[in-house]
Protein backbone atom coordinates (compact mmCIF):
# COMPACT_ATOMS: atom_id res chain seq x y z
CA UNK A 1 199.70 -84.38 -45.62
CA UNK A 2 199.29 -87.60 -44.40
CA UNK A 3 197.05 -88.45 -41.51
CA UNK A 4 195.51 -85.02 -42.05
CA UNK A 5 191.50 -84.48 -42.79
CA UNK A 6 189.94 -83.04 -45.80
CA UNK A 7 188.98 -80.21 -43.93
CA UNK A 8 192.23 -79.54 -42.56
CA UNK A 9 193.23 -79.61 -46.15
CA UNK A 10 190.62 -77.00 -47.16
CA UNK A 11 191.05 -74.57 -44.49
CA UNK A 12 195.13 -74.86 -43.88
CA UNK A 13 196.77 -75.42 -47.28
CA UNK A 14 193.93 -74.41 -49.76
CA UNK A 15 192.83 -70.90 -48.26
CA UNK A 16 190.57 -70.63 -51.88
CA UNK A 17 189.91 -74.53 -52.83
CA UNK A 18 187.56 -74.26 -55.27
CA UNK A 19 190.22 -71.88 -57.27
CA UNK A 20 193.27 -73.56 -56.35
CA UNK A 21 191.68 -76.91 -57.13
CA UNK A 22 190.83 -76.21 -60.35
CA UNK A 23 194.39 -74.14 -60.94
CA UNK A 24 196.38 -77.85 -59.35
CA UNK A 25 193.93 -79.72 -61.65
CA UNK A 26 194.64 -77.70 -64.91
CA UNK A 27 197.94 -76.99 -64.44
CA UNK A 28 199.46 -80.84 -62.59
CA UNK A 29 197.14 -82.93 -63.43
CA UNK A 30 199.26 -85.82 -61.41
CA UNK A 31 199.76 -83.55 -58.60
CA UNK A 32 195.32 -83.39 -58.19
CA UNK A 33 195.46 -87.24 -58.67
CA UNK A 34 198.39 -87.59 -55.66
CA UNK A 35 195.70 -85.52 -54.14
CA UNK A 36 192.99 -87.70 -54.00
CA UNK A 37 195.32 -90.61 -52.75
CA UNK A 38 196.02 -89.15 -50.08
CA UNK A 39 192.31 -87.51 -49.53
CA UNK A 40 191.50 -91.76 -50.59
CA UNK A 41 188.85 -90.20 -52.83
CA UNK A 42 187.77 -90.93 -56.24
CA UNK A 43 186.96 -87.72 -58.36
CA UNK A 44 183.63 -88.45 -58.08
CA UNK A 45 183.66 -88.57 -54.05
CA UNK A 46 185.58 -85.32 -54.14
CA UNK A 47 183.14 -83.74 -56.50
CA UNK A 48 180.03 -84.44 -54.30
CA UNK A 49 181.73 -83.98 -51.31
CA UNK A 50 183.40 -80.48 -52.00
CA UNK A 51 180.72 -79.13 -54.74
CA UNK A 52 183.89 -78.48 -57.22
CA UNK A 53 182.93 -80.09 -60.61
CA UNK A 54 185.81 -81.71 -61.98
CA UNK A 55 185.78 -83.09 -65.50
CA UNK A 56 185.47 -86.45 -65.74
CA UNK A 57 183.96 -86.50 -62.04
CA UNK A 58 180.15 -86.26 -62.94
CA UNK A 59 177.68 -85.87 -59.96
CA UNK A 60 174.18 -87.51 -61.08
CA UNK A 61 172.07 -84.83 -62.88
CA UNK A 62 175.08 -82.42 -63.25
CA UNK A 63 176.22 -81.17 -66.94
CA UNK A 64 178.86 -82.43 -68.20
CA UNK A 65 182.13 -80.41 -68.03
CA UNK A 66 184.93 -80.38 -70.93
CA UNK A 67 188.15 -78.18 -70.73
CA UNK A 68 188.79 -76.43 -73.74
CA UNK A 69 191.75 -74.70 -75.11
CA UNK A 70 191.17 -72.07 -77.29
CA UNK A 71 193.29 -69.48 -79.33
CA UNK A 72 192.63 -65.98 -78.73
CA UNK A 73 193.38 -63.15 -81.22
CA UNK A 74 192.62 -59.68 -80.53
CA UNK A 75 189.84 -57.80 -82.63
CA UNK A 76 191.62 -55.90 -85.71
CA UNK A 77 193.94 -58.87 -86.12
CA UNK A 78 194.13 -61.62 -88.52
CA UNK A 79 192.18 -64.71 -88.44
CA UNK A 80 192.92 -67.56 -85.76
CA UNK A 81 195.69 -69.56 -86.12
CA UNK A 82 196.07 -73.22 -84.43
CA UNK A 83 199.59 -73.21 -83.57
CA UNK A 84 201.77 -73.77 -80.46
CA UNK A 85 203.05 -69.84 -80.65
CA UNK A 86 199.38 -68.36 -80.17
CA UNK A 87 197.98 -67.23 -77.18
CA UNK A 88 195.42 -69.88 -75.58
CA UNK A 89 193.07 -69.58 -72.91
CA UNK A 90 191.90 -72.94 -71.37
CA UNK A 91 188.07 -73.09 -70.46
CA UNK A 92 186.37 -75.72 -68.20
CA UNK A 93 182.50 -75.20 -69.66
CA UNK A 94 179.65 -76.80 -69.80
CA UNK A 95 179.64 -78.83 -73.09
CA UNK A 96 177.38 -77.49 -75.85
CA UNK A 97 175.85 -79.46 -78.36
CA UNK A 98 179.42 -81.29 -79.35
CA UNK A 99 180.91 -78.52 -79.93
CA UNK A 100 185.17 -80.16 -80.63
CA UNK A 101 187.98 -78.04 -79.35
CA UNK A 102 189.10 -77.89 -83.35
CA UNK A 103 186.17 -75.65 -83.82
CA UNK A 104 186.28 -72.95 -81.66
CA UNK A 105 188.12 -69.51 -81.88
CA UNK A 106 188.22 -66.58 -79.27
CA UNK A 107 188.49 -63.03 -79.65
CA UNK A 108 189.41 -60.61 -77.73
CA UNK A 109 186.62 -57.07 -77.89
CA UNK A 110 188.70 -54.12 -78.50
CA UNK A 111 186.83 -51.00 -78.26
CA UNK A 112 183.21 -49.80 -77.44
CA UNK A 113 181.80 -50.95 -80.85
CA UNK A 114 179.83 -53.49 -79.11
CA UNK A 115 179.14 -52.04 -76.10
CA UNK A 116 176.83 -52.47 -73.93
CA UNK A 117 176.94 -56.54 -75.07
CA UNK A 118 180.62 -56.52 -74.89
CA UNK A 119 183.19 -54.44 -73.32
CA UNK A 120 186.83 -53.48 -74.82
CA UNK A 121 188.78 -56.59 -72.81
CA UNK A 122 185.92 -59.31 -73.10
CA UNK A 123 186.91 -62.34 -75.04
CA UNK A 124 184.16 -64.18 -77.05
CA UNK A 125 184.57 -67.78 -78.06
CA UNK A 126 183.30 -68.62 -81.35
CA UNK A 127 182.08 -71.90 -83.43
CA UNK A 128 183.57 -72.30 -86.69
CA UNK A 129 180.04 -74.74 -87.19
CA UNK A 130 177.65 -72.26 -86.18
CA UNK A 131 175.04 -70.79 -88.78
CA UNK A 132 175.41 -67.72 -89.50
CA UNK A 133 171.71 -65.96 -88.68
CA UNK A 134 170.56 -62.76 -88.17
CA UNK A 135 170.82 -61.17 -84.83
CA UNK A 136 173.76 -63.40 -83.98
CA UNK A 137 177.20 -61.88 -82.85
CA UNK A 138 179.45 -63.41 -85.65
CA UNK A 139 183.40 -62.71 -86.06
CA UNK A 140 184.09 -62.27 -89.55
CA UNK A 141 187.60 -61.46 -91.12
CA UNK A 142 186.70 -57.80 -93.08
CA UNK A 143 188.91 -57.21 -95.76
CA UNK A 144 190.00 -53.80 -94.93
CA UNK A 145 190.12 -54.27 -90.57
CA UNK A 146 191.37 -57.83 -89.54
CA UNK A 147 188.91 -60.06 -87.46
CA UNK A 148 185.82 -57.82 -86.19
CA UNK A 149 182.88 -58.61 -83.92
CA UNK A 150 179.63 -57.15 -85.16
CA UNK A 151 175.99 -58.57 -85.18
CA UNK A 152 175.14 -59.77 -88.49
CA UNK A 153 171.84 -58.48 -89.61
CA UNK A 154 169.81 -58.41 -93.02
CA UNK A 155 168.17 -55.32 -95.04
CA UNK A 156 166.94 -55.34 -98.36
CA UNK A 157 168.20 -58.26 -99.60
CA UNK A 158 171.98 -57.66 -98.73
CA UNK A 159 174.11 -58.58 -95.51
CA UNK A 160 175.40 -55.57 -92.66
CA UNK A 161 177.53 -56.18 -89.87
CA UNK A 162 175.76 -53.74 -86.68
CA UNK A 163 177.46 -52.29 -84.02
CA UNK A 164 175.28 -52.68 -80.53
CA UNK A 165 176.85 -49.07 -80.29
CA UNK A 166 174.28 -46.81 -81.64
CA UNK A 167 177.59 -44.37 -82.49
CA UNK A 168 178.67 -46.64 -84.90
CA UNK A 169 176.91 -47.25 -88.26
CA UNK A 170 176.62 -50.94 -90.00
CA UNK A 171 178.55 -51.92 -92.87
CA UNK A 172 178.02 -53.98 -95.82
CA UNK A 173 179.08 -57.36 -95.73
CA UNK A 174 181.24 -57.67 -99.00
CA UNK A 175 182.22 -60.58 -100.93
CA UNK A 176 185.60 -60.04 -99.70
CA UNK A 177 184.93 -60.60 -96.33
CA UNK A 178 184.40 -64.04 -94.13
CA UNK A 179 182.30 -64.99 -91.65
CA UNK A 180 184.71 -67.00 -89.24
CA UNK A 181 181.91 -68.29 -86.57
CA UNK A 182 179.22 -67.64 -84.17
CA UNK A 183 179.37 -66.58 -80.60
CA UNK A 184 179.19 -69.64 -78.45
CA UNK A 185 180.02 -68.33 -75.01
CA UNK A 186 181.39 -64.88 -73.59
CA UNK A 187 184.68 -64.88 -70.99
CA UNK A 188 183.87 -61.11 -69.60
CA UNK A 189 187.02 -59.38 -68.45
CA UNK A 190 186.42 -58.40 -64.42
């Protein structure tokens, strides 16, 4: 690749750059930074020059970006568990009010409960800091069904958990069950 452009680069080797960019960066981290030897670019250049945000590689004015990686479990399953034998997914997001890695939790929508908000397949990331409000999509570990993700609402001085789904009806919030976190963000299956 020596002697060859940028452009070269972008239209011969990297057919999707912005994609495989951000794969090389996540994935061989030493590989991107061979790349930008060669390129003689500093993050930042390739950043402004390209348009693809790269963590650590902020363009004036720009948010920040942080990669995150986050355990998933599906809906109906047990809480989250931080361990190396869960399933991650690893997000490159905006950074929201501090949010640490430590604190957020994804979950993966099964069914049409939540519908038209969220579809069966969508995974929702949630903050373990959030406050739990009304109207907010929580995921709270129900005694009797694993890890489910309702919208917590108020009525008559007790706590429900609301479908979106007009078909199915709220249910009590018990002292059993465990409000695990807020929604932060939505990763909607395509």
């Amino acid at each position: 690749m020596v002697g060859r452009s940028a452009s070269w680069l972008a239209t011969q080797v990297l057919p999707d750059p912005e994609n495989a960019i951000r794969y090389l960066w996540a994935k061989d981290p030493e590989a991107f930074n061979r790349l930008l030897r060669v390129l003689q670019w500093t993050p930042e250049e390739f950043s402004r020059e390209t348009g693809i945000q790269l963590p650590g590689a902020e363009i004036p004015g720009s948010i920040p970006v942080v990669r995150y990686r986050i355990p998933v479990i599906d809906a109906g399953a047990g809480p989250p568990m931080w361990n190396e034998g869960a399933e991650y997914i690893t997000l490159h997001i905006p950074e929201l009010r501090g949010k640490r890695e430590d604190e957020l939790f994804a979950v993966r929508v099964k069914g049409d409960s939540m519908e038209p908000t969220l579809r069966d397949g969508d995974i929702v990331v949630f903050w373990t800091g959030g406050a739990p409000e009304p109207g907010r999509i929580v995921a709270v570990h129900v005694h009797w069904d694993g890890v489910v993700v309702k919208r917590l609402q108020r009525y008559n001085g007790s706590w429900y958990l609301y479908s979106d789904n007009p078909d199915h009806p709220p249910v009590p919030l018990t002292e059993h069950d465990r409000i695990l976190g807020v929604a932060a963000t939505l990763v909607r299956k395509m």
